[in-house]
N, C-alpha and C. Protein backbone atom coordinates (compact mmCIF):
# COMPACT_ATOMS: atom_id res chain seq x y z
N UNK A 1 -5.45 -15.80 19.23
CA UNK A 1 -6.24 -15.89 18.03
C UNK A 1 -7.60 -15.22 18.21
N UNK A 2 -8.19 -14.74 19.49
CA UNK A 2 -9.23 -14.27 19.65
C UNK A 2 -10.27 -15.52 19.96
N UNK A 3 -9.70 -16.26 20.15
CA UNK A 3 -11.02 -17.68 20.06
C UNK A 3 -11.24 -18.06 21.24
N UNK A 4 -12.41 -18.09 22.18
CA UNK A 4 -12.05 -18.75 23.30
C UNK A 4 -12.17 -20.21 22.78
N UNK A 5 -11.92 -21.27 23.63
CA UNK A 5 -11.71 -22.79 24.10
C UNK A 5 -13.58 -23.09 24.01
N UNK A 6 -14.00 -22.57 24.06
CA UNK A 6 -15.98 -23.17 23.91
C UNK A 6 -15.83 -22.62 22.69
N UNK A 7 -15.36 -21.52 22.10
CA UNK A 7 -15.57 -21.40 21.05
C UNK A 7 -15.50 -22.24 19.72
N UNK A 8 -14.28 -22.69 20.32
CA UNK A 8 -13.34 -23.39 19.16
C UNK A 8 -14.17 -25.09 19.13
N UNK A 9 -14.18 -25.36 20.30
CA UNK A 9 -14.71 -26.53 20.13
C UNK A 9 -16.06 -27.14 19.66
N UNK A 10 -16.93 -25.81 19.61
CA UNK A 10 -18.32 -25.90 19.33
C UNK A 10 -18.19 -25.30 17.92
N UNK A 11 -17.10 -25.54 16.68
CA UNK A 11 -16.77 -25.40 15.99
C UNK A 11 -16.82 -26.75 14.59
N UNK A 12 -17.25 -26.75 13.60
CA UNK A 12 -16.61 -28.35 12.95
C UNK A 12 -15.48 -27.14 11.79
N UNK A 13 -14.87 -28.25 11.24
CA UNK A 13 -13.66 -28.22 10.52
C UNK A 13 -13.63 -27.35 9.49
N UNK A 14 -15.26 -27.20 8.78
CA UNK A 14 -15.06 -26.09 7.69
C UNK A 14 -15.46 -24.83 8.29
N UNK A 15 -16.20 -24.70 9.39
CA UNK A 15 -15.75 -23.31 10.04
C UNK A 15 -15.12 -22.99 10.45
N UNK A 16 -14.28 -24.24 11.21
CA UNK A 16 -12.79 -23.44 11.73
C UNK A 16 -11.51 -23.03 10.49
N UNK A 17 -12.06 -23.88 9.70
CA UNK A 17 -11.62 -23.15 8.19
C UNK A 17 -11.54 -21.69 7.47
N UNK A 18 -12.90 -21.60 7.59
CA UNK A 18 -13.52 -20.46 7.34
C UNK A 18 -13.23 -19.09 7.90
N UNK A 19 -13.22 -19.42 9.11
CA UNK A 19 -12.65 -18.55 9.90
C UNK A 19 -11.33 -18.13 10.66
N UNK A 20 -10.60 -19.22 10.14
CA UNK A 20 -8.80 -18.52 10.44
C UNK A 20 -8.82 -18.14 8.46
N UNK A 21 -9.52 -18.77 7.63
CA UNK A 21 -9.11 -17.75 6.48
C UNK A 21 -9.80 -16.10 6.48
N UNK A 22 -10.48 -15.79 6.75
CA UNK A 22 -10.80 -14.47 7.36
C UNK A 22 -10.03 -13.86 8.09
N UNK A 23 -9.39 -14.63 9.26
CA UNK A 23 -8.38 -13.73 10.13
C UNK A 23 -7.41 -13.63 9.36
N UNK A 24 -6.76 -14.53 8.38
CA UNK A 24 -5.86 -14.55 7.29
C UNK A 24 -5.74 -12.68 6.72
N UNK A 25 -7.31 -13.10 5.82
CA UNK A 25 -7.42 -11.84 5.11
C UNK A 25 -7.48 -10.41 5.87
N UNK A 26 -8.07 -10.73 7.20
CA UNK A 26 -7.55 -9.19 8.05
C UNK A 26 -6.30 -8.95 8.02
N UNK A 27 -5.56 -10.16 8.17
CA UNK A 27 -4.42 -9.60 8.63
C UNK A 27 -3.57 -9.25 7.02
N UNK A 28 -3.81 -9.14 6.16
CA UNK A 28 -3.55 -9.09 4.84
C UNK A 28 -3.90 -7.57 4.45
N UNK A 29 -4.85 -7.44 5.21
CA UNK A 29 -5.41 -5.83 5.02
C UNK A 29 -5.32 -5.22 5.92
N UNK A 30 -4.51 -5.55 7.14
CA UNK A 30 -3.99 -4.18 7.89
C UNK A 30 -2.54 -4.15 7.66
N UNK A 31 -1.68 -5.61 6.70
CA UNK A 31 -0.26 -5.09 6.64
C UNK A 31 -0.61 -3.91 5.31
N UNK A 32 -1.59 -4.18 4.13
CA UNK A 32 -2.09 -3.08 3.46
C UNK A 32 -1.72 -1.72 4.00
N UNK A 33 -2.52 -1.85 4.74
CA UNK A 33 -2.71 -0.09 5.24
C UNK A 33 -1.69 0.29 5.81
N UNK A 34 -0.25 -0.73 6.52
CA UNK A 34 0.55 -0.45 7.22
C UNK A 34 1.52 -0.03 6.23
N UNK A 35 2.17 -0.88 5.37
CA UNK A 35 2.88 -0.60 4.42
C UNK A 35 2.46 0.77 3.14
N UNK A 36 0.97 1.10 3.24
CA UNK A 36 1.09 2.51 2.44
C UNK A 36 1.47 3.46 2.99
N UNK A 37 1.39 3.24 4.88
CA UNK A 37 2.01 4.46 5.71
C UNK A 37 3.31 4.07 5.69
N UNK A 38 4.02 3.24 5.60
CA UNK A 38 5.97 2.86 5.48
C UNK A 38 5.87 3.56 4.63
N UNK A 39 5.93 3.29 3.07
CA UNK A 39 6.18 3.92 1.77
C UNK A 39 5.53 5.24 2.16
N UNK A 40 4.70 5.83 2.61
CA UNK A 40 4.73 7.54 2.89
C UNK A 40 5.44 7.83 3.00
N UNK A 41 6.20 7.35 4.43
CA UNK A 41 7.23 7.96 5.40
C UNK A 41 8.83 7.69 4.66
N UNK A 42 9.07 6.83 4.08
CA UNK A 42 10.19 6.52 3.79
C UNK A 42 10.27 7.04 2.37
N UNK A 43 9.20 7.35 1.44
CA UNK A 43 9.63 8.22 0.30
C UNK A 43 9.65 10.39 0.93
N UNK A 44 9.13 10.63 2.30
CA UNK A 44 9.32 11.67 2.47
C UNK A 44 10.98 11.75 2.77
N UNK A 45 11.56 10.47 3.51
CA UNK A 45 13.08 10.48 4.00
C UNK A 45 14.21 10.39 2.43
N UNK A 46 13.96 9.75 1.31
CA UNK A 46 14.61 9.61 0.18
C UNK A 46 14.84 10.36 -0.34
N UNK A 47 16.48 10.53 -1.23
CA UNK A 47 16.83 11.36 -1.49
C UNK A 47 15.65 11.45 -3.02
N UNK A 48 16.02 12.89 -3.71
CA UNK A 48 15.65 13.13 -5.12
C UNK A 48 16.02 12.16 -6.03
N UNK A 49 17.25 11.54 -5.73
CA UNK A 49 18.08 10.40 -7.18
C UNK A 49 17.58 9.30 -6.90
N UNK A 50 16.83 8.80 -5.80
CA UNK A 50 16.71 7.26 -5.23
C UNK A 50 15.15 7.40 -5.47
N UNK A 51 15.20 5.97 -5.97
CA UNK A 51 14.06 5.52 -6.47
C UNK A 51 12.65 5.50 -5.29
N UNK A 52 11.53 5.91 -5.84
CA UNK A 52 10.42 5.80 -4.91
C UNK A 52 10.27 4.52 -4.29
N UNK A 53 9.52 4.23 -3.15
CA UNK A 53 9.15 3.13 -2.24
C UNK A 53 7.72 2.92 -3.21
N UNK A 54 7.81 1.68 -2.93
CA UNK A 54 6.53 1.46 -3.27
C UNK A 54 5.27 0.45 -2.13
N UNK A 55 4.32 0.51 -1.55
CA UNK A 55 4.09 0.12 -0.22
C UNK A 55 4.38 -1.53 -0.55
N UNK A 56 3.93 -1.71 -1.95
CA UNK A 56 4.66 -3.72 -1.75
C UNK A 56 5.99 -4.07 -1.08
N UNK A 57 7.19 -3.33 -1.17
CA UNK A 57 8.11 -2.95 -1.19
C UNK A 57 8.43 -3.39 0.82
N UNK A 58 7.25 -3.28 1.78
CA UNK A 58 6.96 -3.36 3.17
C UNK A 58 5.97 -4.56 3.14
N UNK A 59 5.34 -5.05 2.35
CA UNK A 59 4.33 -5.77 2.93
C UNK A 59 5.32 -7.33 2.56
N UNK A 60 5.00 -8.01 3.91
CA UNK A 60 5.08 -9.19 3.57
C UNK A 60 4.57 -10.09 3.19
N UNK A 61 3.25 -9.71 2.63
CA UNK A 61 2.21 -10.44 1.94
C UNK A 61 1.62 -10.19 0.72
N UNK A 62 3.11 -9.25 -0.35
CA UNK A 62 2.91 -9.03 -1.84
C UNK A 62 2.89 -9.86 -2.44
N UNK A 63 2.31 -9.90 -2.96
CA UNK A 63 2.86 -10.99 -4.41
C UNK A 63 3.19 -10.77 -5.33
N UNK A 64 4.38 -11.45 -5.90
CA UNK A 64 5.05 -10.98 -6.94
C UNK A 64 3.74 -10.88 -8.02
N UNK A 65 4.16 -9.73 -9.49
CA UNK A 65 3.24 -10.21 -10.02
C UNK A 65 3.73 -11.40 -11.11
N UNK A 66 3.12 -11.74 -12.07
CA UNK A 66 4.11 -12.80 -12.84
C UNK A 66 3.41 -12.65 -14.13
N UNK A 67 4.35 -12.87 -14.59
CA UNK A 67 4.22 -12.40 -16.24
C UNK A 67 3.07 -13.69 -16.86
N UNK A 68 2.24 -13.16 -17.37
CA UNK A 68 1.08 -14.38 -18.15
C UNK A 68 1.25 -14.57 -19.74
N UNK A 69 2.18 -13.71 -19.80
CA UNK A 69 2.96 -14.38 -21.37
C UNK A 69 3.64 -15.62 -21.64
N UNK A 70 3.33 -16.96 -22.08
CA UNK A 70 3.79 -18.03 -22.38
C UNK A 70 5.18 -18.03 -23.13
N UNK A 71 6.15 -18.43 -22.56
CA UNK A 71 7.74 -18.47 -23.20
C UNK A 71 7.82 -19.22 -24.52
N UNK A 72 8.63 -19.47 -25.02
CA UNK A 72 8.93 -19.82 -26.56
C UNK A 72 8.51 -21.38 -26.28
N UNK A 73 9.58 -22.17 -24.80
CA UNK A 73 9.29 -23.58 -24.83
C UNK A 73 7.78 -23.88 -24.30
N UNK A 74 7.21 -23.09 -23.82
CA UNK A 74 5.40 -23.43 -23.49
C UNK A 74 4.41 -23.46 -24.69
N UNK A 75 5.07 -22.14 -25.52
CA UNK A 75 4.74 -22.43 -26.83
C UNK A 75 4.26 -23.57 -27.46
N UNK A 76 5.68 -24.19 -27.92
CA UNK A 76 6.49 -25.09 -28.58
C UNK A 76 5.82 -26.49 -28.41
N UNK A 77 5.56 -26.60 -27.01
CA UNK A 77 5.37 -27.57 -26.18
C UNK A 77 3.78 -28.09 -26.40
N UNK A 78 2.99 -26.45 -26.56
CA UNK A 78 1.95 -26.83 -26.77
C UNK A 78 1.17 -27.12 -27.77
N UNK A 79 2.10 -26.18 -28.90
CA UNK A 79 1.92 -26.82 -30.73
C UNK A 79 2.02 -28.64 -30.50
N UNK A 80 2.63 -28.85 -30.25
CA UNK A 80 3.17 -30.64 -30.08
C UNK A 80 1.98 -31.29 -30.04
N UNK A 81 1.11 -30.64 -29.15
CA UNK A 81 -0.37 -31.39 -28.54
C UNK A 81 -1.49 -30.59 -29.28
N UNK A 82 -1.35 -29.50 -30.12
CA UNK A 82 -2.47 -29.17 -31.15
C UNK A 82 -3.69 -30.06 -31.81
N UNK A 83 -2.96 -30.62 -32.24
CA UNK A 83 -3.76 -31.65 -32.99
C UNK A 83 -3.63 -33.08 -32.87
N UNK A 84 -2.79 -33.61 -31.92
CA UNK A 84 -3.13 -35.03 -31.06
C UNK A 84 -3.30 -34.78 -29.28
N UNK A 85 -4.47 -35.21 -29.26
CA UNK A 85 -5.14 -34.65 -27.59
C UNK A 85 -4.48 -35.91 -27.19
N UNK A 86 -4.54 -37.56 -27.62
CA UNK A 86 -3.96 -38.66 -27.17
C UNK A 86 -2.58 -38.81 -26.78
């Protein structure tokens, strides 16, 4: 983890927080950079008919995106509670 043992212990809980979410986000941004060099290399190997790579496509830390359009029953659901909050 990079931490020595004095390190860690001369540590309290929201910095050791703090700081594996940082190593988090490095490591979030070098599969980034890794996966735009996959999708380079693997759309130079693809044929013309096959669909482009896209670098999400390598990263294991995409996220889907998700649709923010409310469905018919979220709708529905939420007319119900319009006009009684109780």
């Amino acid at each position: 983890m990079g931490l020595l043992p004095d390190q860690f212990w001369g540590m309290t809980l929201a910095e050791f927080g703090s700081w594996s979410r940082g190593l988090k986000h490095q490591e979030e941004r070098h599969w980034a950079r890794t996966s735009a060099m996959m999708a380079l290399v693997a759309n130079t190997q693809r044929s013309q008919k096959s669909k482009a790579y896209k670098p999400n496509d390598f990263n294991p830390y995409a996220r889907e995106t998700q649709s923010t359009i409310p469905t018919t029953d979220q709708i529905e659901y939420l007319k119900k509670w319009q006009g009684n909050p109780s």
